[in-house]
Protein backbone atom coordinates (compact mmCIF):
# COMPACT_ATOMS: atom_id res chain seq x y z
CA UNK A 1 -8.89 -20.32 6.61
CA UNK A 2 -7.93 -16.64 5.69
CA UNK A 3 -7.63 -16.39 1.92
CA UNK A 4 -5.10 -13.67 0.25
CA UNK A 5 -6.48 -11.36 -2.26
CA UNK A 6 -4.45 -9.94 -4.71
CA UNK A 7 -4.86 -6.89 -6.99
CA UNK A 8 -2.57 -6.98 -9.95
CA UNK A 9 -1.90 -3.49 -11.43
CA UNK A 10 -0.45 -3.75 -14.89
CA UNK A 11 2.01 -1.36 -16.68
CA UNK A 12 2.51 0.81 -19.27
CA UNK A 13 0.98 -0.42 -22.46
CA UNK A 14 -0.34 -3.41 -21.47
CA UNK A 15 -3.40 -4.77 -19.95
CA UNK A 16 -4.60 -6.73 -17.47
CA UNK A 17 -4.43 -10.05 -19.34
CA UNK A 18 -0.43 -9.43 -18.86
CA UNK A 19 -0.52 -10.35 -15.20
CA UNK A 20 -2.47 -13.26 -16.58
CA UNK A 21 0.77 -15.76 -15.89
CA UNK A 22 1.35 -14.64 -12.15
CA UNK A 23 -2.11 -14.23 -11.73
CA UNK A 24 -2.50 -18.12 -12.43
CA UNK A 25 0.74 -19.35 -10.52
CA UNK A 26 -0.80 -17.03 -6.92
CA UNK A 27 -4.27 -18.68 -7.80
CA UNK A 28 -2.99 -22.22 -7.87
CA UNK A 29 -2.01 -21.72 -4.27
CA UNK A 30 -5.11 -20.54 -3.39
CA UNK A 31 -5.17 -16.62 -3.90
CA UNK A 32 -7.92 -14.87 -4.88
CA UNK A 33 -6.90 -12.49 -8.01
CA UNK A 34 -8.15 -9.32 -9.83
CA UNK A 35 -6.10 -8.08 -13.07
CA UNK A 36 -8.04 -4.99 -14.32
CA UNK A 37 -7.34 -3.23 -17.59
CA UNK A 38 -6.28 0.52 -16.17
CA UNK A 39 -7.70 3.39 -17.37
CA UNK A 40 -6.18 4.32 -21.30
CA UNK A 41 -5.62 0.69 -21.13
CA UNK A 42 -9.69 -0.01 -21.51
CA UNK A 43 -10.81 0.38 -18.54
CA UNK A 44 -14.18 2.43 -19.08
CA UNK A 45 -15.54 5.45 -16.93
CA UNK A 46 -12.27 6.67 -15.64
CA UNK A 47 -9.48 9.43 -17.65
CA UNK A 48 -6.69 8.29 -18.99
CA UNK A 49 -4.46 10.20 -15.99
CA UNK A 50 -2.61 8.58 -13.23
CA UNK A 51 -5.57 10.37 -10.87
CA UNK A 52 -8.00 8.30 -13.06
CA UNK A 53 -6.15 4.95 -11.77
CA UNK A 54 -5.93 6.16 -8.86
CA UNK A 55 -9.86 6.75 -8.79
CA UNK A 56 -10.15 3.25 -10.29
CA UNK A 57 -8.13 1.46 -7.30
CA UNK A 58 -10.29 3.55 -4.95
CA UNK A 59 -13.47 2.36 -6.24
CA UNK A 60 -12.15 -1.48 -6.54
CA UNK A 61 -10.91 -1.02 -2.74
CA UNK A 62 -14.01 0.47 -1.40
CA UNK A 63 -15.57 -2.70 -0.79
CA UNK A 64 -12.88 -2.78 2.32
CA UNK A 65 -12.02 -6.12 2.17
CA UNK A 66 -8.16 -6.31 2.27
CA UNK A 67 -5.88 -6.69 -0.58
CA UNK A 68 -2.34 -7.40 -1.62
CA UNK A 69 -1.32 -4.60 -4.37
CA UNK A 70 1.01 -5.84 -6.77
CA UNK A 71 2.06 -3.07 -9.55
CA UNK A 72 4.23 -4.00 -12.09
CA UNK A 73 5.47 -0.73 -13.79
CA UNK A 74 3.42 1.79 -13.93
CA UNK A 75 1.05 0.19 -11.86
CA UNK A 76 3.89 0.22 -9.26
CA UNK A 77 4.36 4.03 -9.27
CA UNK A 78 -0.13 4.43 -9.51
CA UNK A 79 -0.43 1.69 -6.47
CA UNK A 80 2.70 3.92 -4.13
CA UNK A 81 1.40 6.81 -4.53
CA UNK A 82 -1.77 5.77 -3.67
CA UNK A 83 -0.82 4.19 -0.64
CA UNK A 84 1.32 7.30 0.29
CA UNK A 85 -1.59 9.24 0.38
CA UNK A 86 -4.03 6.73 1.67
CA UNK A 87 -2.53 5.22 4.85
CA UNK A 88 -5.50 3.28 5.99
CA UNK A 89 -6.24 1.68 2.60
CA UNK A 90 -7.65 -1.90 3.47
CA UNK A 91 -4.03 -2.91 1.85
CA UNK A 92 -1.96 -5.91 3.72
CA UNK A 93 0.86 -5.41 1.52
CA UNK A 94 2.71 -3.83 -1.76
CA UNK A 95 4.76 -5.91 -4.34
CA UNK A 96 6.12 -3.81 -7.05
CA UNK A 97 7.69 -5.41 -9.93
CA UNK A 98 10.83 -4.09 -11.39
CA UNK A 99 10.21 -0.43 -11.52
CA UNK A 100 11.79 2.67 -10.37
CA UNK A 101 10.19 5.62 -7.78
CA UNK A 102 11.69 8.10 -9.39
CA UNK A 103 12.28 7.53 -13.54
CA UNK A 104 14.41 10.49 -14.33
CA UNK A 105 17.93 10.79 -13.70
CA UNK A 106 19.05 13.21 -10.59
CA UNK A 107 22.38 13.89 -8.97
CA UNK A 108 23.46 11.15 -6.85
CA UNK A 109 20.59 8.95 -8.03
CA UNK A 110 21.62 5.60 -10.08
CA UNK A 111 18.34 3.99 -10.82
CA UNK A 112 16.87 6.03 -13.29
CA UNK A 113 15.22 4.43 -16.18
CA UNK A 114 18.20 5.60 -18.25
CA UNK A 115 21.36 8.00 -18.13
CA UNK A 116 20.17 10.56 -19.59
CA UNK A 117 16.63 12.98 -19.66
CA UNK A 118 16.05 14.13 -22.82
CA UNK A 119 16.57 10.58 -24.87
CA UNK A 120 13.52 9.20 -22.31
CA UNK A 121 11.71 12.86 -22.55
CA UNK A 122 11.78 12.81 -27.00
CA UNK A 123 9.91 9.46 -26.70
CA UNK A 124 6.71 11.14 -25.80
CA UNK A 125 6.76 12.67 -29.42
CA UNK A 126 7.76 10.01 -31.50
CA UNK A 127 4.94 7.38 -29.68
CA UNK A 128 2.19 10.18 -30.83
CA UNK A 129 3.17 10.33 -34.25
CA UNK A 130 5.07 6.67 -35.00
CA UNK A 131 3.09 4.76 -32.19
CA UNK A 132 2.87 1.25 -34.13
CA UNK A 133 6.37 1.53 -35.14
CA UNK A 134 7.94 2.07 -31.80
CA UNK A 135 5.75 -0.83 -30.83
CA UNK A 136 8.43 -3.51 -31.51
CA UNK A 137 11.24 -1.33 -29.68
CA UNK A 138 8.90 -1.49 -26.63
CA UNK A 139 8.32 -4.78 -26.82
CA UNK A 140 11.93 -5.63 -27.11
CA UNK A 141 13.30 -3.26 -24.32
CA UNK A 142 10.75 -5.51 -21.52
CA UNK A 143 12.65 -8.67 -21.38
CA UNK A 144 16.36 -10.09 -21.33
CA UNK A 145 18.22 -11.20 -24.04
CA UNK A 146 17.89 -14.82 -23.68
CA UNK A 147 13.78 -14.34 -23.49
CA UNK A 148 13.28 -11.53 -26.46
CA UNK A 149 10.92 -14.43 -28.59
CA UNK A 150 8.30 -13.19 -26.06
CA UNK A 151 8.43 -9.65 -27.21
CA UNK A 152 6.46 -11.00 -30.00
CA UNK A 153 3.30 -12.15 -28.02
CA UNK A 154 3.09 -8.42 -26.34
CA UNK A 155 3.16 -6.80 -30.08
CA UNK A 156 -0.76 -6.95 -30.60
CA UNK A 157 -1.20 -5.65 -26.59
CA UNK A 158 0.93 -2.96 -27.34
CA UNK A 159 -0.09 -1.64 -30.84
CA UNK A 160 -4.21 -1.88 -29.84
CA UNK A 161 -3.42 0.94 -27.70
CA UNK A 162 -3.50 4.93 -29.12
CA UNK A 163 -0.32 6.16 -29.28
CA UNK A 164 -1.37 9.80 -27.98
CA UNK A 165 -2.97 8.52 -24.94
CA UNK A 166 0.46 6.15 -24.22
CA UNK A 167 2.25 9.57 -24.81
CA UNK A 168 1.04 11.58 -21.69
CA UNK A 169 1.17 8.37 -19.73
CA UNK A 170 4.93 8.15 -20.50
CA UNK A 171 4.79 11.57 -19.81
CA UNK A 172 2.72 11.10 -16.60
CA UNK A 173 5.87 8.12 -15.72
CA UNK A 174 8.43 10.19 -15.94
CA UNK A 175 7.39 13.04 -13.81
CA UNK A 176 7.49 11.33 -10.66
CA UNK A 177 9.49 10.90 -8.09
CA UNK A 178 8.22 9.19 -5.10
CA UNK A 179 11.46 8.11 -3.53
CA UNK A 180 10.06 10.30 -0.31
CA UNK A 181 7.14 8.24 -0.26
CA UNK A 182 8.24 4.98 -0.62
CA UNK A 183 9.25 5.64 3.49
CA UNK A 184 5.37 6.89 4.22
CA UNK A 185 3.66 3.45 3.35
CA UNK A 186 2.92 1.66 6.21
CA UNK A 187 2.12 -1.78 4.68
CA UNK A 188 5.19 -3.76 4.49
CA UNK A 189 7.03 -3.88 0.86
CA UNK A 190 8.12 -6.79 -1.51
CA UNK A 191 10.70 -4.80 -4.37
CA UNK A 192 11.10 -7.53 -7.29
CA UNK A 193 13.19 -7.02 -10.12
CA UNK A 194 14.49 -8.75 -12.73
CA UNK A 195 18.52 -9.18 -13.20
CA UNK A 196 18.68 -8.29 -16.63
CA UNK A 197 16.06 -5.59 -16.96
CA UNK A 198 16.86 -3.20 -19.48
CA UNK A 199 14.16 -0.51 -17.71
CA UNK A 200 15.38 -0.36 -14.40
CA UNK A 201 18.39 -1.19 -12.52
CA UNK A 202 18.42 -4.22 -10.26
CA UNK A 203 20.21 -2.63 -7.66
CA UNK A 204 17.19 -0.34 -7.19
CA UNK A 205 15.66 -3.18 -5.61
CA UNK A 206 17.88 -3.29 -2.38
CA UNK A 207 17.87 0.58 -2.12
CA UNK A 208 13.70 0.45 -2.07
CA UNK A 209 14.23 -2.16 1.04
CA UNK A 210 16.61 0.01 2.51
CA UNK A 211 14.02 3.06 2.19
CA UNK A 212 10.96 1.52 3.06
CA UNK A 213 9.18 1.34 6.82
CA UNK A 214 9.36 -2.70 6.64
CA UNK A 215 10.33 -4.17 2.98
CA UNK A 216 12.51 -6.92 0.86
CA UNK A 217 14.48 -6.36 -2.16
CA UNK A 218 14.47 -9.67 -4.53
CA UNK A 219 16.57 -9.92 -7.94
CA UNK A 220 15.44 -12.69 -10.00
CA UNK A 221 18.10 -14.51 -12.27
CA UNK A 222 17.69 -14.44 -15.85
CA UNK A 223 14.50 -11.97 -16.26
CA UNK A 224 14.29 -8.46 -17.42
CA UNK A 225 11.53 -6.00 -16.85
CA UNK A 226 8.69 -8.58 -16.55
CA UNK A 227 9.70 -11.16 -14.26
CA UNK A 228 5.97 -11.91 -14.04
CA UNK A 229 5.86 -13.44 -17.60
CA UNK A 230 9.41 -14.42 -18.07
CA UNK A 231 10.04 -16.54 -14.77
CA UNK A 232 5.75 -16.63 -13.13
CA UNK A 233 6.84 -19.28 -10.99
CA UNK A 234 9.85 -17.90 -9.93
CA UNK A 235 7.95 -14.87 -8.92
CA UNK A 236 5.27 -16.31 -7.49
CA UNK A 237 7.33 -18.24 -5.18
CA UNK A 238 9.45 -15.04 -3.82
CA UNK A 239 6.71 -12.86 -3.62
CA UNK A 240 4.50 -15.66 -1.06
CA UNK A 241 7.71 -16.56 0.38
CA UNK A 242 8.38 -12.77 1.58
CA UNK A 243 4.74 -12.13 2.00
CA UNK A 244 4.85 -15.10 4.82
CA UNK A 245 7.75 -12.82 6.91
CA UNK A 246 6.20 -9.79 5.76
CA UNK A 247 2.44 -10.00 6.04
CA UNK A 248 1.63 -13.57 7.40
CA UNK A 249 -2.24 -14.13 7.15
């Protein structure tokens, strides 16, 4: 019996540990799982740069054996553009969770991460110099209304980190735009997002389906920016569900 193996990417100040409730849901039905801390995040022996994740997923894929890459965040945009440029990565599939390929608004674009540049440009500063007081803001802004009592169990994730290093990763975020890329990947796509994210806009879900080579968009009821830890179940079942049409073992 094949057995899917699942790399869990997490995002932007966070940690592994995050992916901790889909993790468990995909194990219970028999996946094998792997939720690393990313580089700046405490992973050891890599920089703190989108290239040093990317070095990090090449070094935890070199083993070939095949993997399903699921990036929430961050990890989304590290885990596309890896696969953009790495066509035969021993990858069966991508699942990004409720992110954006490009973060920054553009003309004609409508799923930036907000209306505006420079509001989501002057973060950078105030996270080097006010890092643990932004921390409850951050916190906050990841899940829907009706779920913001979790914000407090991602307070002592988020305020462990340095705020410098979270800087030029938010920096690093919102330079990209991979919208061209998102039709290079090969591996078929599974876009999740959350209906009430306050990050990204659902609809960005069904334009990433529309984009990619072979993908699904999925907008989960009642979750924000996590729908991994506000609704595991929920996600666990769409993303198995589409990986059966998708990528059947």
């Amino acid at each position: 019996m094949t057995t899917r193996r699942c790399l869990l990417l997490h995002g932007w100040s966070m940690g592994g540990a995050t992916m901790a409730p889909l993790a468990a849901e995909l194990a219970a039905e028999g996946a094998v799982v792997e939720c690393p801390d990313l580089p700046g995040h405490g992973a050891e022996g890599y920089p703190a740069t989108f290239a040093g994740a990317e070095a990090m997923l090449r070094d935890l894929l070199s083993d070939g054996r095949p993997r399903v890459l699921i990036g929430w965040s961050m990890g989304a945009l590290i885990a596309w553009r890896w696969l953009a440029a790495q066509p035969e990565a021993p990858v069966t599939a991508m699942v990004s969770l409720d992110m954006s390929p490009r973060p920054l608004p553009a003309p004609g674009w409508d799923f930036a991460m907000g209306p505006q540049a420079a509001p989501l440009l002057r973060r950078a500063a105030r996270y080097r110099s006010h890092w643990q007081e932004t921390a409850p803001a951050i916190a906050r802004g990841i899940f829907a209304p009706e779920r913001q009592a979790l914000a407090e169990t991602l307070l002592p994730v988020i305020r462990r980190h340095d705020g410098a290093v979270m800087a030029a990763l938010w920096e690093e975020i919102l330079a990209q735009d991979l919208r061209d890329d998102i039709a290079r990947i090969r591996q078929p796509q599974l876009f999740i997002h959350g209906a009430q994210s306050q990050v990204c806009p659902p609809g960005c879900a069904n334009w990433l389906a529309q984009k990619a080579m072979s993908g699904q968009g999925v907008i989960l009821p009642g979750t924000g920016h996590a729908p991994h830890i506000e609704a595991p179940r929920a996600t666990a079942r769409a993303l198995l569900t589409a990986l059966e049409a998708l990528s059947p073992l």
